[in-house]
PDB file of N, CA and C in Angstrom:
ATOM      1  N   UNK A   1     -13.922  13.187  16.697  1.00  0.00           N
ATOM      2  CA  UNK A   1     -12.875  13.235  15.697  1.00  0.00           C
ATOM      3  C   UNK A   1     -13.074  12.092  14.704  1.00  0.00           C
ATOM      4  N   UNK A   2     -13.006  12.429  13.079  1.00  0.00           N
ATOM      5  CA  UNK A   2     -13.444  11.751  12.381  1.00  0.00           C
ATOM      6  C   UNK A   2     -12.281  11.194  12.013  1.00  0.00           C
ATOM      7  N   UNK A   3     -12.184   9.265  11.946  1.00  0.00           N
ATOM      8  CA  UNK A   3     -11.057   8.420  11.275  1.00  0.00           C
ATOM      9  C   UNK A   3     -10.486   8.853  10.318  1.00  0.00           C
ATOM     10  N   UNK A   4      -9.704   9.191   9.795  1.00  0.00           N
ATOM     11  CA  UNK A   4      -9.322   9.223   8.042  1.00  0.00           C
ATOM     12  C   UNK A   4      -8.655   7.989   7.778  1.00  0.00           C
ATOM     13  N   UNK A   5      -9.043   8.185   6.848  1.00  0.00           N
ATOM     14  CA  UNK A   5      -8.917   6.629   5.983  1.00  0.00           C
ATOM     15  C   UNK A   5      -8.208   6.755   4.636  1.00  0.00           C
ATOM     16  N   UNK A   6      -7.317   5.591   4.273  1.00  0.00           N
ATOM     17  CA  UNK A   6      -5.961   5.982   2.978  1.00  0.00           C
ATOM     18  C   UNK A   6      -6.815   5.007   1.875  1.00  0.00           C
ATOM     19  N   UNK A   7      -6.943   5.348   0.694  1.00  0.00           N
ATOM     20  CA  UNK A   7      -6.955   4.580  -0.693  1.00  0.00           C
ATOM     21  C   UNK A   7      -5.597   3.963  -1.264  1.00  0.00           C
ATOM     22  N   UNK A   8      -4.847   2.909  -0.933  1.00  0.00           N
ATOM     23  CA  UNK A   8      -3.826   2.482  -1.535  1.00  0.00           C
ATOM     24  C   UNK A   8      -3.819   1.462  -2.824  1.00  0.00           C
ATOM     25  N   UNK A   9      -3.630   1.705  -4.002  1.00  0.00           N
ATOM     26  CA  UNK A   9      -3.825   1.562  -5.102  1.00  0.00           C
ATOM     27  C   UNK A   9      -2.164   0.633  -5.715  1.00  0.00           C
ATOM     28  N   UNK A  10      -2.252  -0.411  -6.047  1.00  0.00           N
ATOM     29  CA  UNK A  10      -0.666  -0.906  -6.546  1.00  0.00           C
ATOM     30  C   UNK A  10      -0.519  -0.321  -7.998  1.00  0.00           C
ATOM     31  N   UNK A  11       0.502   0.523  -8.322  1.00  0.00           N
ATOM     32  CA  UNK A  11       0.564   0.925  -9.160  1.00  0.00           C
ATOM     33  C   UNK A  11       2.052   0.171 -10.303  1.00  0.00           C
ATOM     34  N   UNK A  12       2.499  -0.635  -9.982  1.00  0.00           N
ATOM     35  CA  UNK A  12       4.075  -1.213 -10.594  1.00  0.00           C
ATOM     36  C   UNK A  12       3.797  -2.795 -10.352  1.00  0.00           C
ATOM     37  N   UNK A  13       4.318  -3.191 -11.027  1.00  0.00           N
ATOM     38  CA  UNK A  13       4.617  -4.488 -11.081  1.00  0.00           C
ATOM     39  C   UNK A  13       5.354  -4.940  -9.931  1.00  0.00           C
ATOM     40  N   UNK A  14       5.016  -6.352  -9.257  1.00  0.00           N
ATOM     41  CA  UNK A  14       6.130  -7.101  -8.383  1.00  0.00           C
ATOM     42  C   UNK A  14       7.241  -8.009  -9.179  1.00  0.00           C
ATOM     43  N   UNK A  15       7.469  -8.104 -10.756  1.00  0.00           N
ATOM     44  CA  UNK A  15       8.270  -8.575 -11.081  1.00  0.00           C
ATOM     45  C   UNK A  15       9.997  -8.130 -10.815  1.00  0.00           C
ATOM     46  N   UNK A  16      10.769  -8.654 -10.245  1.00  0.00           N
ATOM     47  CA  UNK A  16      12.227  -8.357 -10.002  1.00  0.00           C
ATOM     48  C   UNK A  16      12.104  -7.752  -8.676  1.00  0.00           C
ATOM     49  N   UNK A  17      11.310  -7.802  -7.949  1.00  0.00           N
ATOM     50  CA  UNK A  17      11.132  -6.761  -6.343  1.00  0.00           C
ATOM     51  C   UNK A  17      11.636  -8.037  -5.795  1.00  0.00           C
ATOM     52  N   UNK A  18      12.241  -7.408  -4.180  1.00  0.00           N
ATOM     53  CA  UNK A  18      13.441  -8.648  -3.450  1.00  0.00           C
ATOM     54  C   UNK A  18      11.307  -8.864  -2.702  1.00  0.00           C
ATOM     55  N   UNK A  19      11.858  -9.948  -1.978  1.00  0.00           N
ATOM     56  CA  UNK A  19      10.683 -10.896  -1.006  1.00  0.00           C
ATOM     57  C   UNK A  19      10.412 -10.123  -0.056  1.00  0.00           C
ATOM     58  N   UNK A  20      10.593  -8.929   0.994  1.00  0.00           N
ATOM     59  CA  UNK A  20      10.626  -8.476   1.383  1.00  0.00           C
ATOM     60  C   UNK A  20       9.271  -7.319   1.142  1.00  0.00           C
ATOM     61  N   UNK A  21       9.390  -6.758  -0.487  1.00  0.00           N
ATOM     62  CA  UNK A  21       8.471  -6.055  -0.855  1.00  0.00           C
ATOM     63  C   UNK A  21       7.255  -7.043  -1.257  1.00  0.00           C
ATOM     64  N   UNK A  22       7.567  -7.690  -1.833  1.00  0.00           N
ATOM     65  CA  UNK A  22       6.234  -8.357  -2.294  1.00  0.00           C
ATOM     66  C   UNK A  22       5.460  -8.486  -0.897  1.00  0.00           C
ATOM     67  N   UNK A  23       6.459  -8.988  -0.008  1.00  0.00           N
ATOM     68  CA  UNK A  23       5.484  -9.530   1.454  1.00  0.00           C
ATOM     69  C   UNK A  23       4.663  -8.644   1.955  1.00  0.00           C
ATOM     70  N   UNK A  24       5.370  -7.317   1.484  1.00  0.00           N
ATOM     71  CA  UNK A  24       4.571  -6.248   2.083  1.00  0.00           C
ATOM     72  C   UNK A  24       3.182  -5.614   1.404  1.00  0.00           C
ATOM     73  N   UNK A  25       3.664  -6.404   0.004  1.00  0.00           N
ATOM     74  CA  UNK A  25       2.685  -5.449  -0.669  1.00  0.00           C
ATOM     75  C   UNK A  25       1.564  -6.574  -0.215  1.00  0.00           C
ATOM     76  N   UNK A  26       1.377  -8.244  -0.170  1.00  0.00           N
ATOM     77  CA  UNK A  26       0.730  -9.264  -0.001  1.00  0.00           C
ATOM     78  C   UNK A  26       0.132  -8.850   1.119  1.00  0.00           C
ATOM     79  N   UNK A  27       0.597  -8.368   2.460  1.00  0.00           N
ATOM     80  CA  UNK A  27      -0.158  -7.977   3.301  1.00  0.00           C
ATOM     81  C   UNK A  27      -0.870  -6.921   4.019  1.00  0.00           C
ATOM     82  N   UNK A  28      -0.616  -6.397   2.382  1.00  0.00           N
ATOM     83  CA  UNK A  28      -1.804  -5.092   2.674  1.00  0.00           C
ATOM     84  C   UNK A  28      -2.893  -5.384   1.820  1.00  0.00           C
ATOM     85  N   UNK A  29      -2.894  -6.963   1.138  1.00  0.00           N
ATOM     86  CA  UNK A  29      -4.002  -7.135   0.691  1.00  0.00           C
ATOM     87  C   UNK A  29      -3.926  -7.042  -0.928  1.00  0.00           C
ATOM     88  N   UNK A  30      -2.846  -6.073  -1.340  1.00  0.00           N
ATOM     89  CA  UNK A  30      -3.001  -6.417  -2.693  1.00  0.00           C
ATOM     90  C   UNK A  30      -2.443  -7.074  -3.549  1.00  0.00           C
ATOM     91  N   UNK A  31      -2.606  -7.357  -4.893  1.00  0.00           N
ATOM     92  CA  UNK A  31      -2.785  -8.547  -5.426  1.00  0.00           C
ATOM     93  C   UNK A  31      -2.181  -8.647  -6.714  1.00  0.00           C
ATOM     94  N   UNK A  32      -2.714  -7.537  -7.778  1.00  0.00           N
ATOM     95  CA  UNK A  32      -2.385  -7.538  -9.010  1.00  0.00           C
ATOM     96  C   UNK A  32      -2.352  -5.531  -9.092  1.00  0.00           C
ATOM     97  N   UNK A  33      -1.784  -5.579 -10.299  1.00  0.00           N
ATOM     98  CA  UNK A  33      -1.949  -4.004 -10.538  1.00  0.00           C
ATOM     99  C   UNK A  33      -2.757  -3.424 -10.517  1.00  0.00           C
ATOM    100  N   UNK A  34      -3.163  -2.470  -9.987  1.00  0.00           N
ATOM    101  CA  UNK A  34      -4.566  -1.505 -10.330  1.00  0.00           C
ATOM    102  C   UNK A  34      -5.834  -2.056  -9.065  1.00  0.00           C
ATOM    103  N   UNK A  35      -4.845  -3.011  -8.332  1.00  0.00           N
ATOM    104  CA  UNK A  35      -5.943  -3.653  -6.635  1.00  0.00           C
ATOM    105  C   UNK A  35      -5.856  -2.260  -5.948  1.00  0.00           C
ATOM    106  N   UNK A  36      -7.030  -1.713  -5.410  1.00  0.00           N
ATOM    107  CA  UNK A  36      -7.231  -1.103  -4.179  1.00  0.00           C
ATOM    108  C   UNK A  36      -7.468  -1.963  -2.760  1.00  0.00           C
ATOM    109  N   UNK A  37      -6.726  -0.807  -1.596  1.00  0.00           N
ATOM    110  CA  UNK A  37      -7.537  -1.316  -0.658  1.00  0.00           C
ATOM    111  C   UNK A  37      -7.598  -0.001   0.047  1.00  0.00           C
ATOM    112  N   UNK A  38      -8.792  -0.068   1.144  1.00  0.00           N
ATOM    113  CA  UNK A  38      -9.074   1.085   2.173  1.00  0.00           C
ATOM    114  C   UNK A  38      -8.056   0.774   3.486  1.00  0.00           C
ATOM    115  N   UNK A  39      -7.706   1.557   4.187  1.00  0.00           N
ATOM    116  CA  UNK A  39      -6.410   1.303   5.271  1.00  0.00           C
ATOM    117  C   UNK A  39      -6.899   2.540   6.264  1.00  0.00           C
ATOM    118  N   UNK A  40      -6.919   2.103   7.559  1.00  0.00           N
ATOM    119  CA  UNK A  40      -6.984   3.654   8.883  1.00  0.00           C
ATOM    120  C   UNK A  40      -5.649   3.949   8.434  1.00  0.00           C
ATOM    121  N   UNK A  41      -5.570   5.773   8.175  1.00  0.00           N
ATOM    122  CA  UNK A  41      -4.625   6.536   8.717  1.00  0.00           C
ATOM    123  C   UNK A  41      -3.997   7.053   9.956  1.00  0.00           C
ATOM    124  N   UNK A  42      -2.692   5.518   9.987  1.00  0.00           N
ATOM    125  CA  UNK A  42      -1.979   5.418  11.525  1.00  0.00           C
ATOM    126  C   UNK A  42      -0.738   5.232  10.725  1.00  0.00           C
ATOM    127  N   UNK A  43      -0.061   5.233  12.044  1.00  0.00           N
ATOM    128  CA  UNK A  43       1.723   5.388  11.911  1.00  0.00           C
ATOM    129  C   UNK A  43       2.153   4.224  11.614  1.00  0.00           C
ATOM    130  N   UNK A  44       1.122   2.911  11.832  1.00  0.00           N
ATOM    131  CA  UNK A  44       1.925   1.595  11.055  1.00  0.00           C
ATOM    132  C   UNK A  44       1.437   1.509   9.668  1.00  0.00           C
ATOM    133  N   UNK A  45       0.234   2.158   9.060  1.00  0.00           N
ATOM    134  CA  UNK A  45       0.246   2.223   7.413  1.00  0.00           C
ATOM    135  C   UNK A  45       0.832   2.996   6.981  1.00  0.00           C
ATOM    136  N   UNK A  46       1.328   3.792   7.574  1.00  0.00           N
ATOM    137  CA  UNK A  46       1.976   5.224   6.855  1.00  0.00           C
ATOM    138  C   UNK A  46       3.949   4.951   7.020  1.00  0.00           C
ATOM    139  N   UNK A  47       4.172   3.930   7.889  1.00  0.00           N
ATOM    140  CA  UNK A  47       5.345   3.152   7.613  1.00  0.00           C
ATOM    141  C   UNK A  47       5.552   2.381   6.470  1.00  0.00           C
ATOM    142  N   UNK A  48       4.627   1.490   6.631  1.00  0.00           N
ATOM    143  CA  UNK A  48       4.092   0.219   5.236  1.00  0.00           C
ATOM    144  C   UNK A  48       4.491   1.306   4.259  1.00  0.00           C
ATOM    145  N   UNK A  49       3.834   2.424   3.960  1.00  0.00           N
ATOM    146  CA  UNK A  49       3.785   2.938   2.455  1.00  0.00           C
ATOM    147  C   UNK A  49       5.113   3.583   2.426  1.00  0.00           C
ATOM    148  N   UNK A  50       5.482   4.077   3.478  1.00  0.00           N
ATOM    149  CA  UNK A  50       7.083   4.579   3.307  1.00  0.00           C
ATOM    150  C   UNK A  50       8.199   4.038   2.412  1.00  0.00           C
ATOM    151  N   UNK A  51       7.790   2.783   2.729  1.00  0.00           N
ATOM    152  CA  UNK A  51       8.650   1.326   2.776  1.00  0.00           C
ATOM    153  C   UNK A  51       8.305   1.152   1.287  1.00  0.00           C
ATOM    154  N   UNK A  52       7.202   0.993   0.652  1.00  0.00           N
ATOM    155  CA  UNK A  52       7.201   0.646  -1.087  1.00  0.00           C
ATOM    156  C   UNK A  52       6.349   1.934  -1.674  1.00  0.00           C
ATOM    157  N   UNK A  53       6.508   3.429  -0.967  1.00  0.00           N
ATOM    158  CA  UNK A  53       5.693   3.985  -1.767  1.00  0.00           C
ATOM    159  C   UNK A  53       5.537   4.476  -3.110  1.00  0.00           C
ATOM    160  N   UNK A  54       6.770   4.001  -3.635  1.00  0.00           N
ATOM    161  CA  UNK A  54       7.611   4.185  -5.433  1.00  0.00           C
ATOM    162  C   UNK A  54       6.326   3.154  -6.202  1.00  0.00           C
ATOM    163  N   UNK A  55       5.911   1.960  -5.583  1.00  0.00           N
ATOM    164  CA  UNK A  55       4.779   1.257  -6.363  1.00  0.00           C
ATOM    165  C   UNK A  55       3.430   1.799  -6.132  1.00  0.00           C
ATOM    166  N   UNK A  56       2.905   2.599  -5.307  1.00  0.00           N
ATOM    167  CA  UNK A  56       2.071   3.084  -4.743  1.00  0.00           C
ATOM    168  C   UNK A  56       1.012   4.245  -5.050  1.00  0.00           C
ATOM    169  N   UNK A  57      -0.167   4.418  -5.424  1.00  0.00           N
ATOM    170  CA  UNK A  57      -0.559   5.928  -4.961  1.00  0.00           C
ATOM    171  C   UNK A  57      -1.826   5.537  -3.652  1.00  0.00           C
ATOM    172  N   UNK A  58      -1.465   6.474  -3.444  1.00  0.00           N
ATOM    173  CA  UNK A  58      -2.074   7.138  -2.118  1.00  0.00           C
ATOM    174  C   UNK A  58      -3.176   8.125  -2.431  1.00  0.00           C
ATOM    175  N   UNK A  59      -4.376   7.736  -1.833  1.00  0.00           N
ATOM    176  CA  UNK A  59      -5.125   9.010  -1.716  1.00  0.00           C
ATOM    177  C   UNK A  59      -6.050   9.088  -0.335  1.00  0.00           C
ATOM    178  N   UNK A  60      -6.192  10.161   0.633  1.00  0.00           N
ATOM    179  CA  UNK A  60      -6.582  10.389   1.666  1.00  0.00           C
ATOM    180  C   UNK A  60      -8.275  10.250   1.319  1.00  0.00           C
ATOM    181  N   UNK A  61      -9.143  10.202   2.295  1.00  0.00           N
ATOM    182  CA  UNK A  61     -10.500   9.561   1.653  1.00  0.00           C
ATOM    183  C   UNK A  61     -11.363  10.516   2.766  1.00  0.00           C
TER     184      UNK A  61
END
């Protein structure tokens, strides 16, 4: 069975977001607008993105 793997892309600004989001977005690694990162498709990234997926796109890889 092959891993699948998520493309998470920051798509919005962290200006005016409570500490909470930023922390989250900080520890998935990204940084500034338009940062990718690669992520395993599991039930704790797919929480993470639940949680800020309004700043987010997603693409399955």
């Amino acid at each position: 069975m092959e891993n699948k793997q998520l493309k998470i892309t920051l798509v919005k600004s962290l200006i005016g977001r409570n500490e909470q989001q930023k922390k989250i977005v900080k520890a998935l690694g990204l940084k500034k607008i338009g940062t990718s990162v690669v992520r395993n498709d599991d039930p704790a990234t797919r929480g993470i993105i639940q949680k800020i997926g309004f700043m987010l796109k997603v693409e399955e890889m």
